[in-house]
C-alpha atoms as a PDB file:
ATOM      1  CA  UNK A   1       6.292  41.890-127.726  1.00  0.00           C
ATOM      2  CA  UNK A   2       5.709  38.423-125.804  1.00  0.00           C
ATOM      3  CA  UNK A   3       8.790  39.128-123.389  1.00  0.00           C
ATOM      4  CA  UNK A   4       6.428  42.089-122.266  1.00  0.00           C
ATOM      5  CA  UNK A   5       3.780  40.464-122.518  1.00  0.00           C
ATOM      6  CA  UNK A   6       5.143  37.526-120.510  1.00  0.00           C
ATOM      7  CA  UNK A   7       7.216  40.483-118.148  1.00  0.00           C
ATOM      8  CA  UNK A   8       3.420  41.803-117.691  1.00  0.00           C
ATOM      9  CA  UNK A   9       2.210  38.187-117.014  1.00  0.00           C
ATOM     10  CA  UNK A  10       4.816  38.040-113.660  1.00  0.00           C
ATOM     11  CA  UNK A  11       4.515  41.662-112.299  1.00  0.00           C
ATOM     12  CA  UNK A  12       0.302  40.424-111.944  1.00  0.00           C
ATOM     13  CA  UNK A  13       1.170  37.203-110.935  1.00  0.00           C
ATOM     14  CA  UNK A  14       4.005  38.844-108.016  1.00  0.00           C
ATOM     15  CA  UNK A  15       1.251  41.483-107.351  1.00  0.00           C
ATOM     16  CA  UNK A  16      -1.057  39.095-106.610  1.00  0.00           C
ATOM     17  CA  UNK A  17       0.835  36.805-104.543  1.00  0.00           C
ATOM     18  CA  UNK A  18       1.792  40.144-102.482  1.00  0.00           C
ATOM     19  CA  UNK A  19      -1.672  40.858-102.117  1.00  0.00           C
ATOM     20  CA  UNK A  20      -2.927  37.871-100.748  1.00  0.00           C
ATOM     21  CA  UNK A  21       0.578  37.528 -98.617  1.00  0.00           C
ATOM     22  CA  UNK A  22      -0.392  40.908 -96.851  1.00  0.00           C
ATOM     23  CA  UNK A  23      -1.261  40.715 -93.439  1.00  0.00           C
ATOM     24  CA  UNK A  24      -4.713  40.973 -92.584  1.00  0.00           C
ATOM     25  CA  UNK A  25      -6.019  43.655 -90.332  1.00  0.00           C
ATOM     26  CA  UNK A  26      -5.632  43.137 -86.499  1.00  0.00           C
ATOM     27  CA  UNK A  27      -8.691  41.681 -84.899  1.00  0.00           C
ATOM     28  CA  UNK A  28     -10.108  41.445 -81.465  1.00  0.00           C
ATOM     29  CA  UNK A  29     -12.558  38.863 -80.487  1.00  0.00           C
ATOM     30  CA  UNK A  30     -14.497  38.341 -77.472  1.00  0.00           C
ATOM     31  CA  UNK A  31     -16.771  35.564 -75.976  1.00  0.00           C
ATOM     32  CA  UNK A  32     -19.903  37.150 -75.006  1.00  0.00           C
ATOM     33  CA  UNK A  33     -22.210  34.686 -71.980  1.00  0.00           C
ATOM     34  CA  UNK A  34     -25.599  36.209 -71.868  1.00  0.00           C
ATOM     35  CA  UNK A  35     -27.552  35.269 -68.713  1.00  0.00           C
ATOM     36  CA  UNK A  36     -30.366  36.426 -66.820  1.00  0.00           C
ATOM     37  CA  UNK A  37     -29.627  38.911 -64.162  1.00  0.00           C
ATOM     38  CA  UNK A  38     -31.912  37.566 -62.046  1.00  0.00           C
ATOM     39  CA  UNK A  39     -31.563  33.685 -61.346  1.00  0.00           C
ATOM     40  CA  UNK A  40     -28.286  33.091 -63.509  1.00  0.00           C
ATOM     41  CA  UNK A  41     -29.571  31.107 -65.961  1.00  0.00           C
ATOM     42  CA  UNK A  42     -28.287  30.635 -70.046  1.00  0.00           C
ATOM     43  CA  UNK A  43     -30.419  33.430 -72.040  1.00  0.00           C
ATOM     44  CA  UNK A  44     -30.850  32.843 -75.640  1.00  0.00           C
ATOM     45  CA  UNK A  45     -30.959  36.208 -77.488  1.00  0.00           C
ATOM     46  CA  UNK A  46     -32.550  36.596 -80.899  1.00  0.00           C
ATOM     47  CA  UNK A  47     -29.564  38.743 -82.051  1.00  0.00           C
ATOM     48  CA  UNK A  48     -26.567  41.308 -80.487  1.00  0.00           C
ATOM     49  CA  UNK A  49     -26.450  44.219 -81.105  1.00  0.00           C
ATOM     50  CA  UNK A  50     -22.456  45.630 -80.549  1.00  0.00           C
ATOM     51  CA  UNK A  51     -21.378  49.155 -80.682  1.00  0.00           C
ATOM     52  CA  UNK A  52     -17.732  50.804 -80.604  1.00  0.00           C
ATOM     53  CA  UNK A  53     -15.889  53.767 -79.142  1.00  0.00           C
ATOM     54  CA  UNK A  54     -19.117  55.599 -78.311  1.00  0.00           C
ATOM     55  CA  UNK A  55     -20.316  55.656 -82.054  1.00  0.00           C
ATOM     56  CA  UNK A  56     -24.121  54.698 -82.815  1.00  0.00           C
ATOM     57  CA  UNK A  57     -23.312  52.680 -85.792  1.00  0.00           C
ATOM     58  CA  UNK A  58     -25.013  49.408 -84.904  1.00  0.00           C
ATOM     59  CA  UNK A  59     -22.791  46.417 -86.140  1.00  0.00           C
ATOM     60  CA  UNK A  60     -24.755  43.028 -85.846  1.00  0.00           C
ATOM     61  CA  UNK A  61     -21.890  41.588 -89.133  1.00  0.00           C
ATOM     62  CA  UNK A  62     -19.397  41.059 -86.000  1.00  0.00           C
ATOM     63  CA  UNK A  63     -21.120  39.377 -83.825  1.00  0.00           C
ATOM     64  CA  UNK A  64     -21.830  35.071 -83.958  1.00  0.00           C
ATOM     65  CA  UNK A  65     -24.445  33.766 -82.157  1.00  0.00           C
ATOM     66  CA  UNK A  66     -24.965  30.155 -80.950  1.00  0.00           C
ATOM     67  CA  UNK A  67     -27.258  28.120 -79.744  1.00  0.00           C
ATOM     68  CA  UNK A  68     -26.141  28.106 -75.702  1.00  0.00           C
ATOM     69  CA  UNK A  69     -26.533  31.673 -75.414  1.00  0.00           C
ATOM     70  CA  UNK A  70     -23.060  32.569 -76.386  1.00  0.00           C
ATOM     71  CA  UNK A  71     -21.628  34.790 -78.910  1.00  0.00           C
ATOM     72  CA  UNK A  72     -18.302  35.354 -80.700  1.00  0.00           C
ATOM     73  CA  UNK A  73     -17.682  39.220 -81.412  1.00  0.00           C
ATOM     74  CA  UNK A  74     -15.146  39.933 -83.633  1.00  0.00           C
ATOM     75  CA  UNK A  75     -14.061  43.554 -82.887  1.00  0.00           C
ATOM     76  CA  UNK A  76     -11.579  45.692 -85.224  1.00  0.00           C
ATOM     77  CA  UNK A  77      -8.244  46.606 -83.480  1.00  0.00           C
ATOM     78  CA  UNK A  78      -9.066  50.059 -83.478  1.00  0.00           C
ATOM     79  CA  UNK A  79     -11.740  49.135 -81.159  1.00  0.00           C
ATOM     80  CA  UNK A  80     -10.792  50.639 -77.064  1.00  0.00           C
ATOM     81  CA  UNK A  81     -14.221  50.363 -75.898  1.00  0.00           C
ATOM     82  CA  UNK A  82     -17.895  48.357 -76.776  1.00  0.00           C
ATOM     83  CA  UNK A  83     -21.719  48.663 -75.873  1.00  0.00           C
ATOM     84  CA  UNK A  84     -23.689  46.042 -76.222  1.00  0.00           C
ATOM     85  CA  UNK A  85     -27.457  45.079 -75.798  1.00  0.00           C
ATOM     86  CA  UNK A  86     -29.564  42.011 -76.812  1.00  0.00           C
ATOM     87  CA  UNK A  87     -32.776  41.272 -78.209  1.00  0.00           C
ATOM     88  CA  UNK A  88     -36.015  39.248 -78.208  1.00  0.00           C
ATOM     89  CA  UNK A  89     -39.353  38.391 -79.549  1.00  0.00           C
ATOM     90  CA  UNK A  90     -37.569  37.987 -82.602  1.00  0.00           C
ATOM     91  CA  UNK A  91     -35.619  41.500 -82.472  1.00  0.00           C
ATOM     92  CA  UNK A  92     -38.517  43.516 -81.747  1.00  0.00           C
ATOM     93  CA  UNK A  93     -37.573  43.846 -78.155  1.00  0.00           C
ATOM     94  CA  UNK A  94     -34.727  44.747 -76.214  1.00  0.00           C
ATOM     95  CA  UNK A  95     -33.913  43.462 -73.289  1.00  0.00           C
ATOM     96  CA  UNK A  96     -32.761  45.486 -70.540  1.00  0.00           C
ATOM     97  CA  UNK A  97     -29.202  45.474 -69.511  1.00  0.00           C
ATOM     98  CA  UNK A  98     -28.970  44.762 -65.577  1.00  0.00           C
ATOM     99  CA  UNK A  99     -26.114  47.417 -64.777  1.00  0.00           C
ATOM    100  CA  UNK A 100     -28.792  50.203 -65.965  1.00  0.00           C
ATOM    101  CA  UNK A 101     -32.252  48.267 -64.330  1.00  0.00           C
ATOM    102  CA  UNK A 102     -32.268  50.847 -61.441  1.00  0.00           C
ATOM    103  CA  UNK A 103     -32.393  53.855 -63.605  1.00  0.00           C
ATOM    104  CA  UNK A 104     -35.296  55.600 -64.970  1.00  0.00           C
ATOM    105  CA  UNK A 105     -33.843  55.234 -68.573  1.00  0.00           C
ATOM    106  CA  UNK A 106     -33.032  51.837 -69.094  1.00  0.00           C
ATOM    107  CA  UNK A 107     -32.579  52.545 -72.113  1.00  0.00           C
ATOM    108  CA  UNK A 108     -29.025  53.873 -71.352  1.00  0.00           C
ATOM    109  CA  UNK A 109     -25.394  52.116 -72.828  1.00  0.00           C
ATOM    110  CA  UNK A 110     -22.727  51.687 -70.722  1.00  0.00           C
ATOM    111  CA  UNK A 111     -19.805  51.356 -72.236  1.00  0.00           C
ATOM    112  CA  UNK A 112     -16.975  48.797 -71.714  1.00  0.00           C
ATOM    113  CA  UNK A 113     -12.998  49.185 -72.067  1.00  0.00           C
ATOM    114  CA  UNK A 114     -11.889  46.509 -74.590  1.00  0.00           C
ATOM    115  CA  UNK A 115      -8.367  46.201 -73.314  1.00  0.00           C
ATOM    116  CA  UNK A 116     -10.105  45.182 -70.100  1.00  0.00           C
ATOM    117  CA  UNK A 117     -12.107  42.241 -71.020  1.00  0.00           C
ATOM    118  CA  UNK A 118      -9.140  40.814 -73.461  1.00  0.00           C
ATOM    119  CA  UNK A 119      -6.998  40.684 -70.046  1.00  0.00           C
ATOM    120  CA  UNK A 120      -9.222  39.383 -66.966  1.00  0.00           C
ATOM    121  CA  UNK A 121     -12.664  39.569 -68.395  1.00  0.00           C
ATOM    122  CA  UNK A 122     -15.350  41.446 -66.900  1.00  0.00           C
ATOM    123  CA  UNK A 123     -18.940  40.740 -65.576  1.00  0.00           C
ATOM    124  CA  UNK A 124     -21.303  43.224 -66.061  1.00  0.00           C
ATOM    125  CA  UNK A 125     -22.613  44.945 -63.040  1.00  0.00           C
ATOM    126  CA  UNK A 126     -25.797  44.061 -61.902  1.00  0.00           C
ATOM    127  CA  UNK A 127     -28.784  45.602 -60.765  1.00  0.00           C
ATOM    128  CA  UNK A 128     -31.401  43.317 -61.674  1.00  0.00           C
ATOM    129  CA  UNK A 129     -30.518  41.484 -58.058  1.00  0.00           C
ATOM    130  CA  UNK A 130     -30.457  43.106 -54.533  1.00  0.00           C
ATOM    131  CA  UNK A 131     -27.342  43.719 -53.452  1.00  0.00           C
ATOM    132  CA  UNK A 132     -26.859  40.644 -50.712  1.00  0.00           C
ATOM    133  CA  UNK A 133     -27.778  38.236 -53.077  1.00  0.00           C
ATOM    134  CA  UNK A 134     -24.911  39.435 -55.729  1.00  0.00           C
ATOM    135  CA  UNK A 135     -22.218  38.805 -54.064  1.00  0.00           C
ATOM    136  CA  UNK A 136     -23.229  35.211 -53.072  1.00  0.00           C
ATOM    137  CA  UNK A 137     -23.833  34.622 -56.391  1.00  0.00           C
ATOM    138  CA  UNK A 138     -20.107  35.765 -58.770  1.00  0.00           C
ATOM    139  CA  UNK A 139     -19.636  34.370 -62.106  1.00  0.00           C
ATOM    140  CA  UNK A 140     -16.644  33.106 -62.698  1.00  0.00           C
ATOM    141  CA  UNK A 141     -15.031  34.514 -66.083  1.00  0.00           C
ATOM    142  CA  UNK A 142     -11.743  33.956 -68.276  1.00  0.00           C
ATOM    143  CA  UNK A 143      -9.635  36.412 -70.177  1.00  0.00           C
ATOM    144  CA  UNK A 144     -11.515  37.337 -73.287  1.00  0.00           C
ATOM    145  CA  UNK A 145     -15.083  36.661 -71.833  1.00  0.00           C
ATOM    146  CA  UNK A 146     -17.773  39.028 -71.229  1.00  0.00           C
ATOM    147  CA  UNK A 147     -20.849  38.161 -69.264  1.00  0.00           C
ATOM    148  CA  UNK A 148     -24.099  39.999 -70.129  1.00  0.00           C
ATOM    149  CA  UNK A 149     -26.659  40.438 -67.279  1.00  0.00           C
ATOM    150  CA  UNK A 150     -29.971  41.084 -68.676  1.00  0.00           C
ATOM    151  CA  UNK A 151     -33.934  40.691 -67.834  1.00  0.00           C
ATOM    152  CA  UNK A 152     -36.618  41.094 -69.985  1.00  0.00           C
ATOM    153  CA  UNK A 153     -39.033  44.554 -69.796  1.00  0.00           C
ATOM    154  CA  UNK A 154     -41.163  45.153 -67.501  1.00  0.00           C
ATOM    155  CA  UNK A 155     -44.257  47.730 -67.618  1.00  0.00           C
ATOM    156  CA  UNK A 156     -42.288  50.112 -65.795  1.00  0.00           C
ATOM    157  CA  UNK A 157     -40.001  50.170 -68.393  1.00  0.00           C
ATOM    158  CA  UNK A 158     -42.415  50.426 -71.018  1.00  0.00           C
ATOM    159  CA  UNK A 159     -43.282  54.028 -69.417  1.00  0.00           C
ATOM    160  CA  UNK A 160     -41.825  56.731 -70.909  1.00  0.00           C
ATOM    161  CA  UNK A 161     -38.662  58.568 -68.592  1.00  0.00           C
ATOM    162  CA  UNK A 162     -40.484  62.027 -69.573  1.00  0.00           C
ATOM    163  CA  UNK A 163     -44.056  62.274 -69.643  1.00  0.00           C
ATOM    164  CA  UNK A 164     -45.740  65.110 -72.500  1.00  0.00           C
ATOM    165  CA  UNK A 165     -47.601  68.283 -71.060  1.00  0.00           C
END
């Protein structure tokens, strides 16, 4: 009885050892820079708001802001593609994302290949400048770093894209 007791005692122990021995699950992370789209400067969001492969499950758990404006986003490695917007006014607004401040909803996500940003990086495009003034004025970026152009909203964006009858 107490050598299977004590045979009982090792198989948990083993098992447990195993389990906390196991791999844990492939992870992705990415350095998110937010800045204004319109002079460059640090922005300091009130929260992120990430989204994956084109699903509209909000997941604010991944995401670590701090204080500069930056944010660590810890995707899961089945993860090929991300949205991403910010907030202010603590999280009551949005602001708007400069690669969608031409369009009448700017409202819209764009989405951005993972695999992409983990190589070179990417800079969002941006709208929020004219065009002449963009390319005097690049970001420079490292692999693993996303920069996010936003501005706050404006009263045209406040109207709605289709008016009732």
């Amino acid at each position: 009885m107490q050598r299977q007791m004590a045979c009982a005692l090792v198989l948990a122990l083993c098992a447990g050892i195993g389990m906390a021995a196991a791999p844990a699950k492939a992870q992705k992370k990415i350095t998110i820079r937010v800045l204004d789209g319109r002079n460059g400067d640090r922005v300091v969001p009130n929260n992120l708001e990430v989204r994956i492969n084109r699903e509209n499950t909000l997941h604010v758990e991944w995401v670590k802001l701090h204080d500069d404006g930056t944010a660590e986003v810890t995707l899961p490695d089945s993860a090929t593609a991300f949205a991403v917007r910010a907030t202010y006014e603590n999280s009551t607004e949005y602001y708007v994302n400069c690669d969608v401040a031409r369009q009448k909803d700017t409202s819209a996500m764009t989405w951005f290949p993972v695999d992409d940003v983990l190589k070179d990086g990417l800079v969002m495009p941006n709208e929020c400048w004219k065009s002449k003034d963009v390319e005097r004025n690049k970001f420079p970026v490292s692999a693993g770093e996303f920069v996010l152009l936003v501005r706050k909203r404006s009263i045209r964006d406040q109207v709605p894209v289709s008016l009732p009858y």
